[in-house]
Protein backbone atom coordinates (compact mmCIF):
# COMPACT_ATOMS: atom_id res chain seq x y z
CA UNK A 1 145.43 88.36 77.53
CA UNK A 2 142.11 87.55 75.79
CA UNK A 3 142.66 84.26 77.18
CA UNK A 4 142.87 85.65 80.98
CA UNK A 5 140.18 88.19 80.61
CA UNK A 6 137.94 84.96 79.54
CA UNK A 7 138.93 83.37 83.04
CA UNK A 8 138.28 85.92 85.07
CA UNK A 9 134.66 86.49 83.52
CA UNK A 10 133.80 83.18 83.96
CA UNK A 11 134.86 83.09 87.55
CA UNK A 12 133.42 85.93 88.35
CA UNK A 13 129.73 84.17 86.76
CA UNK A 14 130.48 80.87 88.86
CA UNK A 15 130.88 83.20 92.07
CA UNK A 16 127.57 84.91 91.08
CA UNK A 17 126.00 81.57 90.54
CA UNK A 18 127.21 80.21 93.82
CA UNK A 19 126.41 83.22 95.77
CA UNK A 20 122.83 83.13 94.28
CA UNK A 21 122.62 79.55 95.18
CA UNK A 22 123.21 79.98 98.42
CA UNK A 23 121.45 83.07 99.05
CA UNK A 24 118.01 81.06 97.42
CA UNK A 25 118.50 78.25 99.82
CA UNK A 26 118.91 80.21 102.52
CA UNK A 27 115.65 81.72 101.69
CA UNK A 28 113.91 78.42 101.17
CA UNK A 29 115.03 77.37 104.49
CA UNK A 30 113.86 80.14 106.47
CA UNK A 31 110.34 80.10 104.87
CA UNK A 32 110.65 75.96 105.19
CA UNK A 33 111.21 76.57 108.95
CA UNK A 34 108.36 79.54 109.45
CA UNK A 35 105.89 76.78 107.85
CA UNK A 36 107.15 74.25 110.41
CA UNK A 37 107.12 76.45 113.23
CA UNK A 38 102.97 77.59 112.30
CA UNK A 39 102.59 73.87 111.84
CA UNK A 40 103.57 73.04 115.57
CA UNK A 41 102.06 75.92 116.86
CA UNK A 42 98.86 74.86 115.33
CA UNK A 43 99.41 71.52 117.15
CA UNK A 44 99.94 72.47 120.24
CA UNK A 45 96.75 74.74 119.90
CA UNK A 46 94.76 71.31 119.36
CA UNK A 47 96.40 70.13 121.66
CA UNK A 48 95.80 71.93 125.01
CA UNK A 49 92.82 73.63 123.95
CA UNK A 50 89.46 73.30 126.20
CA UNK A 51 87.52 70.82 125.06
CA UNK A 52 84.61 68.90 125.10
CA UNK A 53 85.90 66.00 127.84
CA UNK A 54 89.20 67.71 128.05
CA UNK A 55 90.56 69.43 131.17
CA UNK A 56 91.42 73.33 130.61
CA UNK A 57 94.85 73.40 130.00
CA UNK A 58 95.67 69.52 130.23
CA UNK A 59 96.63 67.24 127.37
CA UNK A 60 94.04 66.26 124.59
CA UNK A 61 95.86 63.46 123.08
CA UNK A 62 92.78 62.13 121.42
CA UNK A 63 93.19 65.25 118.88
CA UNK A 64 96.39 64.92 118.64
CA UNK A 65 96.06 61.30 117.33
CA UNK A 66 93.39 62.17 114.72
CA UNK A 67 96.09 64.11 113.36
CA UNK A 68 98.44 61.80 113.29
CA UNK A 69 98.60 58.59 115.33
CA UNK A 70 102.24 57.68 116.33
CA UNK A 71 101.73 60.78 118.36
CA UNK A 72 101.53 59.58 121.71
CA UNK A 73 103.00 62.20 124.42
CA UNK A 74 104.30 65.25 124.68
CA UNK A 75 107.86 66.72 125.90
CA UNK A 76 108.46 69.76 127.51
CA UNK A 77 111.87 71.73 129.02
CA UNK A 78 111.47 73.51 132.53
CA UNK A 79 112.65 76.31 130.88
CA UNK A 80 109.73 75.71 127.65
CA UNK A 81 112.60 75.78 124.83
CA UNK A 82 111.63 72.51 123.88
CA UNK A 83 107.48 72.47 123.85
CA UNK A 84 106.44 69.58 121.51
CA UNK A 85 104.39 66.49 120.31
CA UNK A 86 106.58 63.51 121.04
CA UNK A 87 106.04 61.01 117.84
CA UNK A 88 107.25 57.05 117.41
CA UNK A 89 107.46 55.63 113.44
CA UNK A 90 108.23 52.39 111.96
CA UNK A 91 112.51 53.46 111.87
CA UNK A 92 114.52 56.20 112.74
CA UNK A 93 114.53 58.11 109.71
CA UNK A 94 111.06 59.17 108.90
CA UNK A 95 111.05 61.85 111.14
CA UNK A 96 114.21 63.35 110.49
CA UNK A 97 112.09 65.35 107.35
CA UNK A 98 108.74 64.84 108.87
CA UNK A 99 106.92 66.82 110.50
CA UNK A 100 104.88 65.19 113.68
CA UNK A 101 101.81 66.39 111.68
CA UNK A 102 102.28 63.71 109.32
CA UNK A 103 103.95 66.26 106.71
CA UNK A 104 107.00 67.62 105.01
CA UNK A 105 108.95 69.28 108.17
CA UNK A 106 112.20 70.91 107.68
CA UNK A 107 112.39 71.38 111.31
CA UNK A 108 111.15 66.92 111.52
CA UNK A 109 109.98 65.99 114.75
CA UNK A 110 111.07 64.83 118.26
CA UNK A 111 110.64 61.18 118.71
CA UNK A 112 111.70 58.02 120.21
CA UNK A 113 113.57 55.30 119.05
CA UNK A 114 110.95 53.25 117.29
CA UNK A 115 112.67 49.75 119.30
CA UNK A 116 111.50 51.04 122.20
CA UNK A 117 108.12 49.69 123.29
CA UNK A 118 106.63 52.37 125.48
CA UNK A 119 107.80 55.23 128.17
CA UNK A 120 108.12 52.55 130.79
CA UNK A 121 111.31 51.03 129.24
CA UNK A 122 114.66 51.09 131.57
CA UNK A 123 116.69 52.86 128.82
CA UNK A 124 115.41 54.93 125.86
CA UNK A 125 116.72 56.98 123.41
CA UNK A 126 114.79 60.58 121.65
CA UNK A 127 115.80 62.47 119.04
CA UNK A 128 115.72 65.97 117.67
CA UNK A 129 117.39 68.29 115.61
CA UNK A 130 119.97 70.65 116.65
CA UNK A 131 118.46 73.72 114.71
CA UNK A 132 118.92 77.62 115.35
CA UNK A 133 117.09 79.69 117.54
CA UNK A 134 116.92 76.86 120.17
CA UNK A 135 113.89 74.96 118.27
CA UNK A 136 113.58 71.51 118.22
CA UNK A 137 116.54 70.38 120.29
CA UNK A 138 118.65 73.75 119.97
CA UNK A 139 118.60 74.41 123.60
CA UNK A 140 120.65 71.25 124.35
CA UNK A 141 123.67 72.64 123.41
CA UNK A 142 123.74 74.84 126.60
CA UNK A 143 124.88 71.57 128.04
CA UNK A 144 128.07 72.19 126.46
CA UNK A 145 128.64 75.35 129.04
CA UNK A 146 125.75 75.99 131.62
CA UNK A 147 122.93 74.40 131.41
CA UNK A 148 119.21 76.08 131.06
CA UNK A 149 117.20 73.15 132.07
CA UNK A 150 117.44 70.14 134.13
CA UNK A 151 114.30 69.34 134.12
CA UNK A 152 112.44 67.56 131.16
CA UNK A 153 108.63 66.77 131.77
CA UNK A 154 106.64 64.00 129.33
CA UNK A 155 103.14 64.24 129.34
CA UNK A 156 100.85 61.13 128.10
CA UNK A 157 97.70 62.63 128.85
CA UNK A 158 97.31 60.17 131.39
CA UNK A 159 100.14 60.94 133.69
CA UNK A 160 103.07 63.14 133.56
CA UNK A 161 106.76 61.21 133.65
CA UNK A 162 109.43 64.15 135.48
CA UNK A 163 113.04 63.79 134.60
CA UNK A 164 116.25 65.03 135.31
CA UNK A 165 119.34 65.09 133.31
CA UNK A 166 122.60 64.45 135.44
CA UNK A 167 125.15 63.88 132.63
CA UNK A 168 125.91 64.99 129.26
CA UNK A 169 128.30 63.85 126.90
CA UNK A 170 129.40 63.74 123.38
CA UNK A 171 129.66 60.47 121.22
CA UNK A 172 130.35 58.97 118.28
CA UNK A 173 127.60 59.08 115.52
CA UNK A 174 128.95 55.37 114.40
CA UNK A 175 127.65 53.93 117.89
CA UNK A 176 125.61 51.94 117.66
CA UNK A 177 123.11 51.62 120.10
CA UNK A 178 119.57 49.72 120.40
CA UNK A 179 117.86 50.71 123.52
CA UNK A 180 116.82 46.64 124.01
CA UNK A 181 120.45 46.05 125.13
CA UNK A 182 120.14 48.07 127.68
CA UNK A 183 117.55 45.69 130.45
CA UNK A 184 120.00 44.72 132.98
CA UNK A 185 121.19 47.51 135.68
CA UNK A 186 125.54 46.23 134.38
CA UNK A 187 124.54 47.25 131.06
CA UNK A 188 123.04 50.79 131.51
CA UNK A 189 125.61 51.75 134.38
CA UNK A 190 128.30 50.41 131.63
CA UNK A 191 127.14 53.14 129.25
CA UNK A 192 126.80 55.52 132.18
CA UNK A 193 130.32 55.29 132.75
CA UNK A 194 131.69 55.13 128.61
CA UNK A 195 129.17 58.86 128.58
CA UNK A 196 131.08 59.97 131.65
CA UNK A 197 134.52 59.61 129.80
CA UNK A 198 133.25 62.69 127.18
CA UNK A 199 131.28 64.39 129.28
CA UNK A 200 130.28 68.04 129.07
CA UNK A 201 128.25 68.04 131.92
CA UNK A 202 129.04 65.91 134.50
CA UNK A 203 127.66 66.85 138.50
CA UNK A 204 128.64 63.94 139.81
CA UNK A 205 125.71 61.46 140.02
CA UNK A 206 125.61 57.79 140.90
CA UNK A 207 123.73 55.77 139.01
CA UNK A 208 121.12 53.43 141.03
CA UNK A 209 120.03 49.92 139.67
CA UNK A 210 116.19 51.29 140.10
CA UNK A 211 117.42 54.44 137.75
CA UNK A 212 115.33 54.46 134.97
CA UNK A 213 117.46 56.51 131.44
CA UNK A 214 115.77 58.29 129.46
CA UNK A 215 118.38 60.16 126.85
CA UNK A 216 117.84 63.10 125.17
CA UNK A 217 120.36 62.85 121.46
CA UNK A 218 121.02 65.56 119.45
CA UNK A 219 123.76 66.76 116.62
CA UNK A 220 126.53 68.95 117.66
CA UNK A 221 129.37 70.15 115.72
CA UNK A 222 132.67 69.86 117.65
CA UNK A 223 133.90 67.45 115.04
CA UNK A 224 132.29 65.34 112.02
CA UNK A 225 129.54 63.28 112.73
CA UNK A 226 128.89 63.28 116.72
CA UNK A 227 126.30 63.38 118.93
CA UNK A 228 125.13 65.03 122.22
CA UNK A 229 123.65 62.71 124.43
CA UNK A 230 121.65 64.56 127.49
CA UNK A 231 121.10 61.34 130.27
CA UNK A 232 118.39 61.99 132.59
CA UNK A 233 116.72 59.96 134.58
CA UNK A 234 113.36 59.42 135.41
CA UNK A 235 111.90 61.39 138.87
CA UNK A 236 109.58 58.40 140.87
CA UNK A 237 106.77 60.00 142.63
């Protein structure tokens, strides 16, 4: 009996333990994610504030830059759930944790695949978190039953790149893909068609040989370890 009573007390402490745990991380997050959310606000302040050589309301990359220099564009949603600096590091992990501020971020940052050379390349890949509240790349996962926003807009300070997505599917996190494979029109319309085979979104679209893919990847949690994988494709004037 003594024995039993002993095992239910110390159950009862390990449930306490966990529950405090879990309750303390939870905290820790949110006030890790109201810290990241001040931090891009702050940015984007910088960013399209009036300026000395700047035009009211357009990009000031040059500020952006001081702050941290693989900043080089910014990304925007039609609908303005996704609003942020658009960063490119040295591998695809840095900014998983990192802020594009240069800092601890538990929200990290939205950037592009750091093989890609600029915004001009025939495929490229960005990523983003999939966090709550539609920040970062939250929003995406409308693609999974109507979609908010087709239209993605990239803004270099120098010209603005317009972009539609016109399929969205859900792959593997063990692909593996480098953007570089991707020059020649077989190869892209190859991947076109393997994303068509788990789509979520799918309106029908033929893909051109001028098409230029830009795809927007994000987690999603139908299963372990996948992917969502918005394809648009880039608007010529």
């Amino acid at each position: 009996m003594k024995g039993k009573r002993l095992f239910i007390n110390s159950l009862i402490i390990l449930v306490a333990i966990f529950f405090a745990y879990k309750t303390l991380s939870y905290l820790r997050i949110q006030v890790d994610e109201k810290k990241s959310i001040e931090a891009y606000s702050g940015l984007e302040t910088q960013a399209f504030s009036k300026g000395p050589g700047s035009q009211d309301g357009g990009l000031d990359l040059t500020k952006l830059q001081a702050v941290n220099p693989d900043i080089f564009a910014w990304i925007r949603s039609q609908d303005g759930a996704i609003d942020y600096p658009l960063v490119r590091g040295g591998d695809n992990d840095h900014y998983l944790h990192t802020g594009a501020n240069g800092e601890r971020n538990a929200l990290g940052a939205i950037f592009m695949d750091y093989r890609n050379g600029s915004l001009e390349d025939p495929f490229i890949l960005i990523y983003g978190h999939m966090m709550k509240n539609d920040l970062m790349f939250g929003s995406l996962k409308s693609f999974k039953t109507q979609p908010r926003s087709l239209e993605f807009y990239l803004d270099t300070g120098e010209k603005t790149i317009k972009t539609r997505a016109v399929l969205a599917g859900i792959l593997s996190g063990q692909t593996i893909l480098d953007p570089r494979d991707f020059s020649t029109y077989e190869k892209r319309l190859d991947f076109y068609r393997g994303l068509q085979k788990e789509a979520v979104y799918d309106p029908g679209y033929d893909l051109q040989p001028q098409d230029q893919i830009i795809n927007l990847v994000t987690c999603t949690y139908e299963r372990a370890n996948v992917r969502l994988f918005v394809l648009t494709v880039v608007e010529k004037a």
